[in-house]
C-alpha atoms as a PDB file:
ATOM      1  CA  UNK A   1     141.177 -25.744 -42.872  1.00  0.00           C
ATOM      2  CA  UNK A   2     143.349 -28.018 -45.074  1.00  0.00           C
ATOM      3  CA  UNK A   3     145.481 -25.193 -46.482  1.00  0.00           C
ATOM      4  CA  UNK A   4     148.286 -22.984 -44.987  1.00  0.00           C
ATOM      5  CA  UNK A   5     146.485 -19.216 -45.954  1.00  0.00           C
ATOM      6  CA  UNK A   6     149.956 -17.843 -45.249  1.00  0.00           C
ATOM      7  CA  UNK A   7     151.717 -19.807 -48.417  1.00  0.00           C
ATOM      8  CA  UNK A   8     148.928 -21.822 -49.522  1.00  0.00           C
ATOM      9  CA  UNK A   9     150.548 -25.184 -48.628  1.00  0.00           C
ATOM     10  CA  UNK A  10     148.459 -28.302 -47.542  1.00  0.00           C
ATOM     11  CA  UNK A  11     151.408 -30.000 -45.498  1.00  0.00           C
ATOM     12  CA  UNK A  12     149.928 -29.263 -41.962  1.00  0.00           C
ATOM     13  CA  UNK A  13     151.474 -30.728 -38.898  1.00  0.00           C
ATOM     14  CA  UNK A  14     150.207 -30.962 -35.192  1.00  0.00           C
ATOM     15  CA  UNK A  15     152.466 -29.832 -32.495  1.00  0.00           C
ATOM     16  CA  UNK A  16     151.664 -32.258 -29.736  1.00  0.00           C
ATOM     17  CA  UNK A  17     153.511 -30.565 -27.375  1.00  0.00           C
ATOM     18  CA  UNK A  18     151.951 -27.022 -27.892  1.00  0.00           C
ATOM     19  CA  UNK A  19     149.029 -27.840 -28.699  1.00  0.00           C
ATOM     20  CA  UNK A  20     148.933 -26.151 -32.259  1.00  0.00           C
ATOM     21  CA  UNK A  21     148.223 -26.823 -36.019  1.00  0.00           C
ATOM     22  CA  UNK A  22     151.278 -25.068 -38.139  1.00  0.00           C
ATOM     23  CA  UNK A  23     152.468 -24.982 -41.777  1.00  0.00           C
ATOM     24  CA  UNK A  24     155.295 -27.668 -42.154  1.00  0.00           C
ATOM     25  CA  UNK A  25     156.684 -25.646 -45.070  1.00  0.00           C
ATOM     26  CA  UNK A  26     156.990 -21.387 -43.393  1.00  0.00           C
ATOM     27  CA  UNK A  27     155.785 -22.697 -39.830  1.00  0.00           C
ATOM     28  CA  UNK A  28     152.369 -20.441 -39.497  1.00  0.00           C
ATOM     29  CA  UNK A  29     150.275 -21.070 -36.785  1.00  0.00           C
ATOM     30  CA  UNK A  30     147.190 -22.040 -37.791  1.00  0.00           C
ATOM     31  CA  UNK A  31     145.188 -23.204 -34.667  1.00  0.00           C
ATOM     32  CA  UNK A  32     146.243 -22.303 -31.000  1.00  0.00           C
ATOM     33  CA  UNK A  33     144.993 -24.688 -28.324  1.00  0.00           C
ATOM     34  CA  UNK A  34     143.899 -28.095 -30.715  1.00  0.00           C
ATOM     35  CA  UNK A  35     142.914 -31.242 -29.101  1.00  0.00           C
ATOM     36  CA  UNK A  36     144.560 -34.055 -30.161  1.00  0.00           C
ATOM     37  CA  UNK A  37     141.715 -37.016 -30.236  1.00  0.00           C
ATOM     38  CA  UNK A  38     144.377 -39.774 -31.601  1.00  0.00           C
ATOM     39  CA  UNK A  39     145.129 -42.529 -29.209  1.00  0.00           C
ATOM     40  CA  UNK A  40     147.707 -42.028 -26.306  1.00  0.00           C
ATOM     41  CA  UNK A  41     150.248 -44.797 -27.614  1.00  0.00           C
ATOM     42  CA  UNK A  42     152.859 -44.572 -30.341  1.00  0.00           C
ATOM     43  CA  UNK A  43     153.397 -47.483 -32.782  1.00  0.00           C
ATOM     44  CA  UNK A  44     156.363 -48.299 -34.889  1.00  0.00           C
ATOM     45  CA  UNK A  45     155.165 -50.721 -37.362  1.00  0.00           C
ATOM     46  CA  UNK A  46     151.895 -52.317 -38.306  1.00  0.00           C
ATOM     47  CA  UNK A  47     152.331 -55.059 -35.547  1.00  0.00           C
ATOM     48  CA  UNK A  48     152.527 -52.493 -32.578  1.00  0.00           C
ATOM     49  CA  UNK A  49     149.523 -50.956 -33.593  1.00  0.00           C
ATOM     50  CA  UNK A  50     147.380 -53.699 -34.581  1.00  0.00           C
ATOM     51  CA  UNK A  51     148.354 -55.266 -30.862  1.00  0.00           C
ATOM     52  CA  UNK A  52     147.800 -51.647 -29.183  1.00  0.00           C
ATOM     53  CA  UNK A  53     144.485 -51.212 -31.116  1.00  0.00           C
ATOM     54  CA  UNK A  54     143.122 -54.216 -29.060  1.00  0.00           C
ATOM     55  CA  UNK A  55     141.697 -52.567 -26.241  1.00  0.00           C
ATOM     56  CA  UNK A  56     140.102 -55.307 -23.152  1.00  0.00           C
ATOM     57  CA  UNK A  57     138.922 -55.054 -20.145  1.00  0.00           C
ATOM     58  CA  UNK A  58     141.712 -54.431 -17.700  1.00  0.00           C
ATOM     59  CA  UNK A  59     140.061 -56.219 -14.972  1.00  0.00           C
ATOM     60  CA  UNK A  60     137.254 -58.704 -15.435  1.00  0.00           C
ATOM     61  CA  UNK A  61     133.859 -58.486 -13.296  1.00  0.00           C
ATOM     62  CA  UNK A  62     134.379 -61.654 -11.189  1.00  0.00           C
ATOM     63  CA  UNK A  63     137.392 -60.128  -9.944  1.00  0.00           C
ATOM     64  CA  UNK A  64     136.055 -56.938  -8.271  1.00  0.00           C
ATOM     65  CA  UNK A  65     134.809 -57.297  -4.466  1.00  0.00           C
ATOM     66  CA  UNK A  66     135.364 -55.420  -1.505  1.00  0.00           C
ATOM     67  CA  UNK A  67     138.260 -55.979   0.783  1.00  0.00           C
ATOM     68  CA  UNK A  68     138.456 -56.755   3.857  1.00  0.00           C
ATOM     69  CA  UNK A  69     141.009 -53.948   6.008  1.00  0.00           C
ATOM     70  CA  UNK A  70     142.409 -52.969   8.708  1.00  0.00           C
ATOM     71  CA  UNK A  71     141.220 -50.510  11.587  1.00  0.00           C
ATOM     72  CA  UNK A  72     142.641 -49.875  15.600  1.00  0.00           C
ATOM     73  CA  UNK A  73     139.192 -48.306  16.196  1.00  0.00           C
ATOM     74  CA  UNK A  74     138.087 -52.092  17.105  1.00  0.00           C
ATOM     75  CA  UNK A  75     138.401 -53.773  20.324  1.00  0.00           C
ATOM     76  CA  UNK A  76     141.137 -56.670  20.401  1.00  0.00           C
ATOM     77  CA  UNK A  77     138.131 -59.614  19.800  1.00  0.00           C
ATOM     78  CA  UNK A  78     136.942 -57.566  16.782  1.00  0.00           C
ATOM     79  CA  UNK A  79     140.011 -57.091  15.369  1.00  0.00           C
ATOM     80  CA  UNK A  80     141.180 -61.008  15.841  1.00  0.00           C
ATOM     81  CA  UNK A  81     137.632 -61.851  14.226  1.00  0.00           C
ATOM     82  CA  UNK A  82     138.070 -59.616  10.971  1.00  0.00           C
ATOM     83  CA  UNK A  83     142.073 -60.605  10.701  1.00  0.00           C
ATOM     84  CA  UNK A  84     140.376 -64.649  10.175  1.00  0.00           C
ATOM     85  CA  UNK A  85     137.795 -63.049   8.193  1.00  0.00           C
ATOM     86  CA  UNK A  86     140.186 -61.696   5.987  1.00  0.00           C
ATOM     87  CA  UNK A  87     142.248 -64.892   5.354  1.00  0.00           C
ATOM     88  CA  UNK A  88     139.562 -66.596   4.151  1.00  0.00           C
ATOM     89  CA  UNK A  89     139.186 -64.199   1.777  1.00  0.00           C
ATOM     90  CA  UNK A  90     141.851 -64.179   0.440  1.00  0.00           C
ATOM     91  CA  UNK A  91     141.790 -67.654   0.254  1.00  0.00           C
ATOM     92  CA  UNK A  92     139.130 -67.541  -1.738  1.00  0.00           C
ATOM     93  CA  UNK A  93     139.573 -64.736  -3.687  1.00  0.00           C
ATOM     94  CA  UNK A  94     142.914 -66.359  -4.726  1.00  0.00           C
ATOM     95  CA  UNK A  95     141.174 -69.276  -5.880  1.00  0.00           C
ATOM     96  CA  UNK A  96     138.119 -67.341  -7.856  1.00  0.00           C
ATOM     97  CA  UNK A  97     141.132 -65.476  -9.111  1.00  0.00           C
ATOM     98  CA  UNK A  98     143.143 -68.480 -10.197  1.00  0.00           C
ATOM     99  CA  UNK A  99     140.023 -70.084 -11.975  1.00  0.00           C
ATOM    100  CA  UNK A 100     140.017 -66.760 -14.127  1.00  0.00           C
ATOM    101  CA  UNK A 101     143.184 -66.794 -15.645  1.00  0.00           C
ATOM    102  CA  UNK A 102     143.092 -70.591 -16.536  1.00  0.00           C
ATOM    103  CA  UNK A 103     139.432 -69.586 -18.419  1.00  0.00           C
ATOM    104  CA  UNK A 104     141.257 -66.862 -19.960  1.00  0.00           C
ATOM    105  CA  UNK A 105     144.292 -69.036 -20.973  1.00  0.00           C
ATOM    106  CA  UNK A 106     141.872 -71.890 -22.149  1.00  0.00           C
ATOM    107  CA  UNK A 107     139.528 -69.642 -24.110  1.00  0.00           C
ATOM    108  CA  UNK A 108     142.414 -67.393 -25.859  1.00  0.00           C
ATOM    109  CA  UNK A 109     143.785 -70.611 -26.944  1.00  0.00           C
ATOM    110  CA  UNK A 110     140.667 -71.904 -28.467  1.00  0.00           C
ATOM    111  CA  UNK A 111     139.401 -68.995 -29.982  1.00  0.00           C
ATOM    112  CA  UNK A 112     143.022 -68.509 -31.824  1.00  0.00           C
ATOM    113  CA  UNK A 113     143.056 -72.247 -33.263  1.00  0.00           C
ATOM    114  CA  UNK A 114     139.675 -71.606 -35.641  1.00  0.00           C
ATOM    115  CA  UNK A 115     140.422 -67.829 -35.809  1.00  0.00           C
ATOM    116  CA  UNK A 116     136.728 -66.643 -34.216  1.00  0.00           C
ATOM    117  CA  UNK A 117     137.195 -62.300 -33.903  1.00  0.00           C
ATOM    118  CA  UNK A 118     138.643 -60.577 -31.259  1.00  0.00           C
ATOM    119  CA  UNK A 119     135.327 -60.050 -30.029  1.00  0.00           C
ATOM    120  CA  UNK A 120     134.148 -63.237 -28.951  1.00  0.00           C
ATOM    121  CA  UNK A 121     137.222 -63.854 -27.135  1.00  0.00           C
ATOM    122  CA  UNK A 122     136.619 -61.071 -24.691  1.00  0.00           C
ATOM    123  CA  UNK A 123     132.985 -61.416 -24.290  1.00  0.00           C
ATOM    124  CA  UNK A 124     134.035 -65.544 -23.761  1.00  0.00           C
ATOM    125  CA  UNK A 125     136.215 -64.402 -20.874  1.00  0.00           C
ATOM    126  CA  UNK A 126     133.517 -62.104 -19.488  1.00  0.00           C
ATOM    127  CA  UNK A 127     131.154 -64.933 -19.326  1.00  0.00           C
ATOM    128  CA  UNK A 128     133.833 -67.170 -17.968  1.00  0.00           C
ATOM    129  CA  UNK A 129     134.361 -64.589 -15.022  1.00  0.00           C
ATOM    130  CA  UNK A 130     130.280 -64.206 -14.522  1.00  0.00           C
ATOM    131  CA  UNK A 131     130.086 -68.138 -14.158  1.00  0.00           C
ATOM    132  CA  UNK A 132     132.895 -68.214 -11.568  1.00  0.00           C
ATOM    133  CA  UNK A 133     131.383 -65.991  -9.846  1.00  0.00           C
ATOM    134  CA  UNK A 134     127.809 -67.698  -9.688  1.00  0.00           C
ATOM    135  CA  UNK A 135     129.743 -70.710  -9.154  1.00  0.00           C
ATOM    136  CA  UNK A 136     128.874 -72.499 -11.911  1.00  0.00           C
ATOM    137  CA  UNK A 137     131.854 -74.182 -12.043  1.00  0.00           C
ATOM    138  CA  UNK A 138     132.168 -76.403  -9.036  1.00  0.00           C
ATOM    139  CA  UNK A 139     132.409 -79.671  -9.975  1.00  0.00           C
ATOM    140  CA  UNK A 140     133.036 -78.829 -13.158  1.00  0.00           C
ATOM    141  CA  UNK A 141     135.842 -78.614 -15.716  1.00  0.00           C
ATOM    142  CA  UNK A 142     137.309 -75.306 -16.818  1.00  0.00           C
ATOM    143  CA  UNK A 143     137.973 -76.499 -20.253  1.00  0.00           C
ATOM    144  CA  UNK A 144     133.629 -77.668 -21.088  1.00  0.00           C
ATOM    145  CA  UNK A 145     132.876 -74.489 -19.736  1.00  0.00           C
ATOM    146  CA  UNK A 146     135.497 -72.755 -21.452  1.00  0.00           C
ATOM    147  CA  UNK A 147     133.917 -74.458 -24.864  1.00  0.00           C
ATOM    148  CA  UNK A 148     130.580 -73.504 -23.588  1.00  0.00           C
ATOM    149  CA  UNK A 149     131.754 -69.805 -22.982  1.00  0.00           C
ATOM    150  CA  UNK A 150     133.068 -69.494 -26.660  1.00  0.00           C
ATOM    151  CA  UNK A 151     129.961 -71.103 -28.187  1.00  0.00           C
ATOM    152  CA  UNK A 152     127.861 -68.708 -26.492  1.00  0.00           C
ATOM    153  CA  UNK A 153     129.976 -65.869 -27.333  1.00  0.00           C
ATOM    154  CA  UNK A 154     129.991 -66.722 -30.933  1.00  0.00           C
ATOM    155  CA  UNK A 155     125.954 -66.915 -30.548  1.00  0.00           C
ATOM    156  CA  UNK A 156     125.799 -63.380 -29.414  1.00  0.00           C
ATOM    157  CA  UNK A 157     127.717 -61.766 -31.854  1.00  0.00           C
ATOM    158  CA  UNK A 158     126.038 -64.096 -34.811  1.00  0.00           C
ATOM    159  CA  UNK A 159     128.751 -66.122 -35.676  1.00  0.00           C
ATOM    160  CA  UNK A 160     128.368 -69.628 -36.761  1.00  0.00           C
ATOM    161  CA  UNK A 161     128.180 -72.587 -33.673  1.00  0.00           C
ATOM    162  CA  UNK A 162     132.033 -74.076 -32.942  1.00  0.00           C
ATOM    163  CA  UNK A 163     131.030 -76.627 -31.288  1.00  0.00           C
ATOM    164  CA  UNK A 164     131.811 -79.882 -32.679  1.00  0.00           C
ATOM    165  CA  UNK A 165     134.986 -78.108 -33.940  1.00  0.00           C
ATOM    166  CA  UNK A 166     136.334 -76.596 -30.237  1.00  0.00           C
ATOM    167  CA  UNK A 167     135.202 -79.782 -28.930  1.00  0.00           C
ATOM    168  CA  UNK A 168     137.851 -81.684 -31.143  1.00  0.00           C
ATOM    169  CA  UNK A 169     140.481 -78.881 -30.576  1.00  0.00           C
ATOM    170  CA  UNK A 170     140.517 -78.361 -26.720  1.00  0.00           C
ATOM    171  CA  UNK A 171     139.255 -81.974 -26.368  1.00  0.00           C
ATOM    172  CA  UNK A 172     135.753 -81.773 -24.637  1.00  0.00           C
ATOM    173  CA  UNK A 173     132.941 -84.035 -24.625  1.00  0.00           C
ATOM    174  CA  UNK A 174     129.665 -82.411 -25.966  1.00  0.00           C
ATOM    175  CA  UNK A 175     127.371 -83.610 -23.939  1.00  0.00           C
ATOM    176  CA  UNK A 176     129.412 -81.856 -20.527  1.00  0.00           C
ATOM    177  CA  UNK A 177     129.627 -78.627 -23.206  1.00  0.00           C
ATOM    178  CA  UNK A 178     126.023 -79.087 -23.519  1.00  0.00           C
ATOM    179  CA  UNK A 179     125.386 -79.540 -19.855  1.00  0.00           C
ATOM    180  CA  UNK A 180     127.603 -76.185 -19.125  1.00  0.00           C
ATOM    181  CA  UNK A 181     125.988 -73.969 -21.723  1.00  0.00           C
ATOM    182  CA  UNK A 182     122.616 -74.755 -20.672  1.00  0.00           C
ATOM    183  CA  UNK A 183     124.010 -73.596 -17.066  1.00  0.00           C
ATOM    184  CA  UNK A 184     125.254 -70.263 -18.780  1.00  0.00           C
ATOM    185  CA  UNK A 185     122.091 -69.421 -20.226  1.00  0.00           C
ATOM    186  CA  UNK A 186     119.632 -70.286 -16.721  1.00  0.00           C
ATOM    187  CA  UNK A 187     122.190 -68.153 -14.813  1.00  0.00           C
ATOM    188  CA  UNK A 188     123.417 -66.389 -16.762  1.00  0.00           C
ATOM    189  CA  UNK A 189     120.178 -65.357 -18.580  1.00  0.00           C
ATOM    190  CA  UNK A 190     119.529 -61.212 -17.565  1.00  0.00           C
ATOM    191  CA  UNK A 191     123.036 -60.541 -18.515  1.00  0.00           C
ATOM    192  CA  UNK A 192     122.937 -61.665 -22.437  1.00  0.00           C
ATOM    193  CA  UNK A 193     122.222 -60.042 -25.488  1.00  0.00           C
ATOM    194  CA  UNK A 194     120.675 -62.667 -27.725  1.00  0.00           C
ATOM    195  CA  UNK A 195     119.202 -62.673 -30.784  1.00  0.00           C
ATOM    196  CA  UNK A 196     117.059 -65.471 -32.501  1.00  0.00           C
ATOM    197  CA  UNK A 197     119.673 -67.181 -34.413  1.00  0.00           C
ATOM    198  CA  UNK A 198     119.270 -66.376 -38.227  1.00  0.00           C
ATOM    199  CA  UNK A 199     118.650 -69.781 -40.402  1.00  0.00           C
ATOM    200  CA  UNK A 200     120.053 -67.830 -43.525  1.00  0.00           C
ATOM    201  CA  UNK A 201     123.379 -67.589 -42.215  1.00  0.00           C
ATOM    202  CA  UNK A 202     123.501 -71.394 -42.444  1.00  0.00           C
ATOM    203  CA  UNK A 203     122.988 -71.471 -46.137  1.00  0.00           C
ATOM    204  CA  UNK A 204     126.051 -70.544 -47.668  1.00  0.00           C
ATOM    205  CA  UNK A 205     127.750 -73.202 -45.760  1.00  0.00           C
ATOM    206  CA  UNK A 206     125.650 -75.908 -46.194  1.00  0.00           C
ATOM    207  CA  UNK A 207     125.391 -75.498 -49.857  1.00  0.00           C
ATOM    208  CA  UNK A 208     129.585 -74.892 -50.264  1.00  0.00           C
ATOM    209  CA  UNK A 209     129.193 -78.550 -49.016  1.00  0.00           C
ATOM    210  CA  UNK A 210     127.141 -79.936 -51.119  1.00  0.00           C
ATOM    211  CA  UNK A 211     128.341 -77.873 -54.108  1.00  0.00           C
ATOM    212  CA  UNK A 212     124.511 -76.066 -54.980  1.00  0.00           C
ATOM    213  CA  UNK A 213     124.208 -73.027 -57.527  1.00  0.00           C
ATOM    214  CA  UNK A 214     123.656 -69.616 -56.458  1.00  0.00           C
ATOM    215  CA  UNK A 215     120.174 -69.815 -57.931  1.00  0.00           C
ATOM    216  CA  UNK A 216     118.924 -73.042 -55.539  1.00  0.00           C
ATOM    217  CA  UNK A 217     120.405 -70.777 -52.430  1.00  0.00           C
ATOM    218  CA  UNK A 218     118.855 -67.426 -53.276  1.00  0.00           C
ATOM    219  CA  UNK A 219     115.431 -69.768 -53.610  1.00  0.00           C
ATOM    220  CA  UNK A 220     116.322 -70.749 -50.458  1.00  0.00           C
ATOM    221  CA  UNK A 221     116.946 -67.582 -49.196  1.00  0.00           C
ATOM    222  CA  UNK A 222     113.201 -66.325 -50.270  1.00  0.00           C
ATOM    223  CA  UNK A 223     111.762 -69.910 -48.821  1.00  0.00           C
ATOM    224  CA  UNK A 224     112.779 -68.940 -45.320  1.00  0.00           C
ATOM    225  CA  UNK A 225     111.988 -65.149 -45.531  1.00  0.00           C
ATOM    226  CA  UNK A 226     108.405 -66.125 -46.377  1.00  0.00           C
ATOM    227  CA  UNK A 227     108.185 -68.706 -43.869  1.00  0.00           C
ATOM    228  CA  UNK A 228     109.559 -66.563 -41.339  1.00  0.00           C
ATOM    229  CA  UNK A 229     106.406 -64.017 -41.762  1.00  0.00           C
ATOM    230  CA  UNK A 230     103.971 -66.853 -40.847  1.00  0.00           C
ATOM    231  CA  UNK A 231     106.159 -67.087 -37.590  1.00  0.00           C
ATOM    232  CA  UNK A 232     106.993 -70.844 -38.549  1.00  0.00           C
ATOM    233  CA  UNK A 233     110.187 -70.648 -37.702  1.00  0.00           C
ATOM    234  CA  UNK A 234     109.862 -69.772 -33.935  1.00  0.00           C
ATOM    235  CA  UNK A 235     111.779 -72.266 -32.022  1.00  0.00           C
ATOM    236  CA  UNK A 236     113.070 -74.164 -34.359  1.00  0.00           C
ATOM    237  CA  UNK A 237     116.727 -75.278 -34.945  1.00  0.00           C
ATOM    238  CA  UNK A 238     118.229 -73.044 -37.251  1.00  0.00           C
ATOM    239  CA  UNK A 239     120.314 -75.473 -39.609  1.00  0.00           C
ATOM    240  CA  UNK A 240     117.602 -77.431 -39.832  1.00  0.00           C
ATOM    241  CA  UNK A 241     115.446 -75.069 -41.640  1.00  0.00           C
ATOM    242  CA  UNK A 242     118.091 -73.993 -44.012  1.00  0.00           C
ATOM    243  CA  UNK A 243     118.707 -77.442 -44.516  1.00  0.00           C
ATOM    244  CA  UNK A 244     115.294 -77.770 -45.859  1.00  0.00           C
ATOM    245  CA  UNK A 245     115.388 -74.066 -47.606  1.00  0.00           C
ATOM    246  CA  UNK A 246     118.026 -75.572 -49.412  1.00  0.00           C
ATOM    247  CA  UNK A 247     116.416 -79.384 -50.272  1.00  0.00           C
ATOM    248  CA  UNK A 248     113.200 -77.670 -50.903  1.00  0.00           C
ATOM    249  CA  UNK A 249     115.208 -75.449 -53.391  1.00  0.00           C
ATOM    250  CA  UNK A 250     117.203 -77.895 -54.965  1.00  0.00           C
ATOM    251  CA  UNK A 251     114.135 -80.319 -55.804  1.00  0.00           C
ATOM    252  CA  UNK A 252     112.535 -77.168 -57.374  1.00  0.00           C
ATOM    253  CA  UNK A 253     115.522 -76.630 -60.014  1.00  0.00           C
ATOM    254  CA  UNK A 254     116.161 -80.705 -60.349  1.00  0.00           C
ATOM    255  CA  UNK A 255     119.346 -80.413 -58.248  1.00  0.00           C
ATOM    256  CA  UNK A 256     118.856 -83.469 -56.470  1.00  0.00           C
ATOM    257  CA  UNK A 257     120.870 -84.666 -53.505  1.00  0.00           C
ATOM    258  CA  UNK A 258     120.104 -87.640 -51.008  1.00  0.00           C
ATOM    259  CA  UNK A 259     118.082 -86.333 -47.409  1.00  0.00           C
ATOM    260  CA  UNK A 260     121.363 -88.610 -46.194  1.00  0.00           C
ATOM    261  CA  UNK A 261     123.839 -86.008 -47.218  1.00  0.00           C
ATOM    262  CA  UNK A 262     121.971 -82.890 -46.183  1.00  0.00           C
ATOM    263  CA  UNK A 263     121.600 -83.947 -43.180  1.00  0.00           C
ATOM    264  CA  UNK A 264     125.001 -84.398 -42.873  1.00  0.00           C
ATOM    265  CA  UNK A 265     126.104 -81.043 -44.200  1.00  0.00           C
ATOM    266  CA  UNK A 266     123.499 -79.558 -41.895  1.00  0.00           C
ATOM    267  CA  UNK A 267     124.423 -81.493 -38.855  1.00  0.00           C
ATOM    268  CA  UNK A 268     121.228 -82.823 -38.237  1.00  0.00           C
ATOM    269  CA  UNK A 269     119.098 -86.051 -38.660  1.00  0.00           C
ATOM    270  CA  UNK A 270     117.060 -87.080 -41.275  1.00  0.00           C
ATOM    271  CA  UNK A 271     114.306 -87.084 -39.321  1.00  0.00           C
ATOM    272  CA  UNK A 272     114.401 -83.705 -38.571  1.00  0.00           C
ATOM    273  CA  UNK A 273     114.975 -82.438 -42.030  1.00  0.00           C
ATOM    274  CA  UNK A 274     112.506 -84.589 -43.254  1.00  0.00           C
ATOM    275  CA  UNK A 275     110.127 -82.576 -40.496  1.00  0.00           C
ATOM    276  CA  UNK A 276     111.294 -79.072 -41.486  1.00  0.00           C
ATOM    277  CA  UNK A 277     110.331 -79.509 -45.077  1.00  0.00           C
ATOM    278  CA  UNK A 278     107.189 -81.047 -44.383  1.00  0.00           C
ATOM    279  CA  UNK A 279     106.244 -77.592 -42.334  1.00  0.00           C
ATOM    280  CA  UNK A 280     107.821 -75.064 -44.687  1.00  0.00           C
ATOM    281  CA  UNK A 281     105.927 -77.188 -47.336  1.00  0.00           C
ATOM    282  CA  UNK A 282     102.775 -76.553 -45.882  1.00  0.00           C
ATOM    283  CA  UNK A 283     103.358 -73.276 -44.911  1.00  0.00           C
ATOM    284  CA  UNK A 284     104.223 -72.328 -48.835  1.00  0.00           C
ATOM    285  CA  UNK A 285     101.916 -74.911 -50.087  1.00  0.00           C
ATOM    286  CA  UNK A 286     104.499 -76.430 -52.283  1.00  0.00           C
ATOM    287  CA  UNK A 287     105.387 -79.814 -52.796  1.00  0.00           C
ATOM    288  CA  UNK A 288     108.353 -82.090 -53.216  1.00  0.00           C
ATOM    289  CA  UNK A 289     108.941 -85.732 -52.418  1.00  0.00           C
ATOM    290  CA  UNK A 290     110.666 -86.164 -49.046  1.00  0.00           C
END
């Protein structure tokens, strides 16, 4: 009902406190017993809310294991042998725990520098927790797998790969990045969500790079959706089939640019572009000189 029948007003309030929808204007009852299904928290201003809006996991998975107590139904031996039992763990639990909140600290840091969603972040620290866990990180540095965390985040929710940028930021070598995501993924495995990564979300940036018309992109666009019925694209890196979406394209309008520079915009050799457009060519059975 969005009018009072009463006075025919549509200022309506809800009484949190009773529980009831009245007239702001001659104070008729309108509903008795109405659930509120607003959030529990009050904000202020827009700040309050957009930080009280952000809801994470309160706890992350690494963190939960069973404790070790306390009991007087054991004999004396038994009770000595669970009290060292019980050190250790903490011990270790400290440690597991301590490892945690440094990911956490390392990821929220790089994920706020290039401005990736709120998203990635938390999924970045659930991986981080899962690969404490499995131990993935003995030996290793918190800040590579960190990297590798975010990168793989950012590949489950579809978003563009960081990594030569979060590499620069946190600093990180790529190769150890490299070395830690391919840990993620063998251990980690049964407990992603990943899709095939999408070539066509490449185009837009390579072509802002090398400053191509709508026209040669949307071309583009239609080159990989037809390759991608013949199943060509299976397994293949997915800037460098844009990449050669997009030179394809651009030879087909007279837009010419050098293999040199989009390989560069791509992030990928020549040699590999030059491969790509040699397949898509003979997939379309088109030709352009490569």
């Amino acid at each position: 009902m969005s009018k009072c029948p009463n006075c025919g007003s549509s200022n309506l309030v809800f009484d949190t406190h009773a529980g009831e929808v009245k007239c702001a204007e001659c104070g008729y009852v309108i509903e008795d017993g109405a659930v509120d299904t607003g959030p529990e928290w009050r904000a202020y201003d827009g700040e309050q809310r957009l930080a009280r809006t952000r809801a994470e996991p309160v706890r992350f998975p690494a963190s939960l294991s069973t404790v070790i107590g306390r009991s007087t139904m054991l004999g004396a031996a038994r009770r000595a042998e669970f009290a060292r039992l019980s050190l250790i763990q903490a011990s270790v639990s400290g440690e597991e725990d301590r490892g945690i909140r440094a990911g956490k600290e390392e990821i929220s840091r790089l994920t706020a520098a290039i401005q990736l969603p709120q998203q990635v972040r938390v999924e970045a620290i659930r991986l981080f927790a899962l690969a404490q866990r499995a131990g993935l990180l003995k030996g290793g540095s918190v800040t590579n797998m960190a990297v590798a965390c975010v990168v793989l985040a950012c590949r489950e929710f579809g978003v563009p790969n960081p990594m030569a940028k979060l590499c620069e930021i946190a600093p990180a070598d790529q190769s150890r990045v490299r070395h830690s995501y391919t840990l993620l993924l063998q251990h980690l495995g049964d407990k992603l969500k990943l899709k095939p990564p999408n070539p066509l979300k490449y185009i837009p940036m390579i072509a802002s790079k090398l400053g191509l018309s709508v026209k040669v992109q949307r071309t583009a666009a239609e080159i990989i959706k037809a390759a991608d019925e013949g199943r060509v694209l299976l397994g293949k890196p997915p800037r460098s089939i844009a990449a050669a979406a997009l030179y394809i394209s651009c030879s087909i309008y007279g837009e010419r640019k050098s293999r040199t520079a989009f390989a560069a915009a791509a992030g990928v050799t020549e040699t590999t572009l030059r491969k790509r457009v040699r397949e898509l060519m003979k997939k379309l059975d088109v030709y352009v000189h490569v």
